[in-house]
N, C-alpha and C. Protein backbone atom coordinates (compact mmCIF):
# COMPACT_ATOMS: atom_id res chain seq x y z
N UNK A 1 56.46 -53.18 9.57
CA UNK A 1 57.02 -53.70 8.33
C UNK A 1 57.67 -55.06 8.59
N UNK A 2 57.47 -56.13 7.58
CA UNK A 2 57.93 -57.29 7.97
C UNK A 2 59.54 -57.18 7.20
N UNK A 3 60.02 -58.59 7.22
CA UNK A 3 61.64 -58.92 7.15
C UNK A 3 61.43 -60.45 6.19
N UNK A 4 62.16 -60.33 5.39
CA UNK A 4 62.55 -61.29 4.31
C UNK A 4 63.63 -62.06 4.72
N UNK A 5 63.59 -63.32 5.53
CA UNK A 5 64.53 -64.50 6.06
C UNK A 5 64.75 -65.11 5.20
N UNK A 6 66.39 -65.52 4.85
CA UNK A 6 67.10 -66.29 4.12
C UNK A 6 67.39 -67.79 4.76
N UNK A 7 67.05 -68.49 4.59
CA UNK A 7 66.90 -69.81 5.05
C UNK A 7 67.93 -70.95 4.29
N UNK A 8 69.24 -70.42 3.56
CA UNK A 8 70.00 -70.43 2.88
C UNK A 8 70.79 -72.10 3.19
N UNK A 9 70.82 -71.88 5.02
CA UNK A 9 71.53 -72.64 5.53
C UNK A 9 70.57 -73.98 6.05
N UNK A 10 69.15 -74.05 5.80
CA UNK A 10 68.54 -75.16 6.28
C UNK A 10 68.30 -76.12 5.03
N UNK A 11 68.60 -75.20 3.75
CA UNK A 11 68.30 -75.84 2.98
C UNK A 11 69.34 -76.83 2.12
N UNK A 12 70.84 -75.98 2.28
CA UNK A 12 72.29 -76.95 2.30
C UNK A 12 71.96 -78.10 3.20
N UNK A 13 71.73 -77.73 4.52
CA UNK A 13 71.84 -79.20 5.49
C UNK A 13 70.98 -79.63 4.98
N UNK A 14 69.68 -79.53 4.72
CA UNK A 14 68.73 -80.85 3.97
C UNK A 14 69.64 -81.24 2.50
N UNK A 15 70.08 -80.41 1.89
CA UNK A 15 71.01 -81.51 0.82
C UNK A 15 72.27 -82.02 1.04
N UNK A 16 72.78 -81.66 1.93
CA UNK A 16 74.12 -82.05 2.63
C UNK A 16 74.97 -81.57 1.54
N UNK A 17 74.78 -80.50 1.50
CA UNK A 17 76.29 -79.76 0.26
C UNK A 17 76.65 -78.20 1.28
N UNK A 18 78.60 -78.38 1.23
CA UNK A 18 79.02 -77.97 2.09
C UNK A 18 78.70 -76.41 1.48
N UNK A 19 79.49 -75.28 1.93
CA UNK A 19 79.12 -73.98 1.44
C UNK A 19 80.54 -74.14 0.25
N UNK A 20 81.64 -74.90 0.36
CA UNK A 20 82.33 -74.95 -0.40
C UNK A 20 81.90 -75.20 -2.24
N UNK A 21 81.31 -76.83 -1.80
CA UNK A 21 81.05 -77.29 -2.78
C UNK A 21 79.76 -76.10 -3.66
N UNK A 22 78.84 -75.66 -2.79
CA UNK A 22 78.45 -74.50 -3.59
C UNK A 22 78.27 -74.07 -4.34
N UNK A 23 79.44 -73.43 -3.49
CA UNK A 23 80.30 -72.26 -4.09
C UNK A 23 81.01 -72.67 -5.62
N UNK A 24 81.17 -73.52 -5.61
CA UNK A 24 82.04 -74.22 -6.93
C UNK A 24 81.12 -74.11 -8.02
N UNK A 25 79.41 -75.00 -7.46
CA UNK A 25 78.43 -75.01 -8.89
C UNK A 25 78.18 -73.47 -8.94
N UNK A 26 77.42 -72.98 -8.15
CA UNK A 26 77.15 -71.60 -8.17
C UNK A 26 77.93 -70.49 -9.25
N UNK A 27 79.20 -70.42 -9.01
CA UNK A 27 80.28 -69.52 -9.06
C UNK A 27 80.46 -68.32 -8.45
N UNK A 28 79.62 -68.25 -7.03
CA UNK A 28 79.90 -67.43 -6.08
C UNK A 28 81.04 -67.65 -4.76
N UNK A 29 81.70 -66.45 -4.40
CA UNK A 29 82.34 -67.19 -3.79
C UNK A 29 82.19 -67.17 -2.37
N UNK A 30 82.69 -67.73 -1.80
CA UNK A 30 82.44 -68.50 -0.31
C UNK A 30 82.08 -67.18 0.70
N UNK A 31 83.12 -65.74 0.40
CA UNK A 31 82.28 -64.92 1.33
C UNK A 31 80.89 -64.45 1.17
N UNK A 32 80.51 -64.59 0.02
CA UNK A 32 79.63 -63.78 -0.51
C UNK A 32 78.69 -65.38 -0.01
N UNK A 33 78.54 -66.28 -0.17
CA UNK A 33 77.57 -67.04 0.16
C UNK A 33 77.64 -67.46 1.41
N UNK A 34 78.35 -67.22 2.37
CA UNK A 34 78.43 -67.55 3.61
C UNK A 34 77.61 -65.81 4.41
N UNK A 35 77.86 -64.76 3.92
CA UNK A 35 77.02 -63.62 4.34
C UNK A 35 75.47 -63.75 3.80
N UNK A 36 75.16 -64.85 2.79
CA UNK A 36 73.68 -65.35 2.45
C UNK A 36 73.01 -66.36 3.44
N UNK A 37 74.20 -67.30 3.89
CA UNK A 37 73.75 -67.97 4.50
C UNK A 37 73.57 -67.94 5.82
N UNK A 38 74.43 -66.42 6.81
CA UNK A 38 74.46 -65.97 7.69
C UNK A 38 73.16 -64.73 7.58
N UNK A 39 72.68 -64.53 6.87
CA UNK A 39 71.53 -63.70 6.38
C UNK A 39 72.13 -62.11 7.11
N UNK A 40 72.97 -62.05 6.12
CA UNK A 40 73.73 -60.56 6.02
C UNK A 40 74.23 -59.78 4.72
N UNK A 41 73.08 -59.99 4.29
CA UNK A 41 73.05 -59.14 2.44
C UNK A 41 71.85 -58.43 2.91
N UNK A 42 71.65 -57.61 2.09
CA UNK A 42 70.37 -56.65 1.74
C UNK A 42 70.07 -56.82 0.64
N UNK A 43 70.53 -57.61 -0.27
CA UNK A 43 70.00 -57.74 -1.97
C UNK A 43 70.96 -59.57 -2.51
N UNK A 44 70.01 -59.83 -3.07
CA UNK A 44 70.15 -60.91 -3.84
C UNK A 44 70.54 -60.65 -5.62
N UNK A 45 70.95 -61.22 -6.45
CA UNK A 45 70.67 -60.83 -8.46
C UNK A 45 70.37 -61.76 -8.24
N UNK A 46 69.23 -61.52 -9.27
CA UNK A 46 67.99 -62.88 -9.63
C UNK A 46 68.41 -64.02 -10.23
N UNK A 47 70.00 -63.68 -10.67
CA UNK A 47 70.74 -64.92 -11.38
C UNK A 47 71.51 -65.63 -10.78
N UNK A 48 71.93 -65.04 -9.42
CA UNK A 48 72.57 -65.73 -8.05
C UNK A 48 71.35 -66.61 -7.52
N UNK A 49 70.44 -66.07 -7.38
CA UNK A 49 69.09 -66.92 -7.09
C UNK A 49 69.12 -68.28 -7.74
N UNK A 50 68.64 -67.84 -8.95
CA UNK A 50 68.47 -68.75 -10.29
C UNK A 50 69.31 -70.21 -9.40
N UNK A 51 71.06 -69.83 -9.97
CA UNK A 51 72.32 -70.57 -9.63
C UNK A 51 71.94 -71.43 -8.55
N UNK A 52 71.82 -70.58 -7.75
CA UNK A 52 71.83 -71.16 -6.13
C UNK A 52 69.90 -72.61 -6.45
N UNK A 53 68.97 -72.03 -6.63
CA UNK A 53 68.11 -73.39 -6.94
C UNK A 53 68.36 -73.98 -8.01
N UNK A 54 68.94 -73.68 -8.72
CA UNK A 54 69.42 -75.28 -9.46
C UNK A 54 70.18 -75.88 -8.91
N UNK A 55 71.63 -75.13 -8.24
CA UNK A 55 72.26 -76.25 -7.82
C UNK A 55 71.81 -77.01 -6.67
N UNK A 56 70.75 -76.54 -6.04
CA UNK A 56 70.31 -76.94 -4.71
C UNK A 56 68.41 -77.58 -5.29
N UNK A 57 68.43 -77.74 -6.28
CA UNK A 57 67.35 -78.22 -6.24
C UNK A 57 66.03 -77.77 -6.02
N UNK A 58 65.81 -76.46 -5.61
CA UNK A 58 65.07 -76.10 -4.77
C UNK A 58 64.13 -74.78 -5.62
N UNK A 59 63.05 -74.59 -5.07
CA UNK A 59 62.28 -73.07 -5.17
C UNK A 59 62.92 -71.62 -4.31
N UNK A 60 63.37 -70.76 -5.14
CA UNK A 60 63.60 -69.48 -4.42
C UNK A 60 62.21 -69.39 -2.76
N UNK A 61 60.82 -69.92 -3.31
CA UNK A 61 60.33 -69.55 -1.40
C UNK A 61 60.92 -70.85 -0.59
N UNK A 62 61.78 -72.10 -1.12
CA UNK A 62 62.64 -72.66 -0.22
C UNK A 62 63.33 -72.03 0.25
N UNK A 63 64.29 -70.95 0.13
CA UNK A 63 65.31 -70.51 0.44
C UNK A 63 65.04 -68.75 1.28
N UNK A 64 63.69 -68.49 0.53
CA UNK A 64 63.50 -66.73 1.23
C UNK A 64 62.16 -66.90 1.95
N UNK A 65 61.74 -66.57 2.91
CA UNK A 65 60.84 -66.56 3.59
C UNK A 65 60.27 -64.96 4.07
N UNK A 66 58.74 -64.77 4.04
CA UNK A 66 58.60 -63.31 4.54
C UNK A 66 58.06 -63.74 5.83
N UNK A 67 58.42 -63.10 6.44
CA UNK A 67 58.15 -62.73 8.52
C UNK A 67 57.32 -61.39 8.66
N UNK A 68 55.71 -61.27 8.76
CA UNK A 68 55.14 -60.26 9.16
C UNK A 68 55.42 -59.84 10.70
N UNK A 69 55.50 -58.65 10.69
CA UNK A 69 55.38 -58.13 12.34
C UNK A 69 54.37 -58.17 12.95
């Protein structure tokens, strides 16, 4: 069975936005997106998703990646 990688944190450093600032557009807060960006959740809401690529610009497969075994 493969594993779903959160790539959370390569995609801040390509926009250069801290986990703070974020956290601010988002309205999540800093633990909860720092255990995303440490890839230590088991579940995402599709509206934290949403949040998180707009404020980052980006496509949800920017940010989640699947890893076959």
């Amino acid at each position: 069975m493969g594993q779903i990688i959160l790539r959370l944190d390569r995609v801040m450093a390509d926009r250069k936005i801290s986990l703070n600032e974020l956290s601010e557009k988002v309205g999540v807060s800093n633990v909860n997106l720092s255990k995303m960006k440490n890839g230590k959740i088991s579940a995402i809401r599709f509206s934290t998703l949403e949040a998180i690529c707009e404020a980052l610009d980006c496509q949800p497969g920017d940010i989640l990646e699947y890893k076959a075994n």
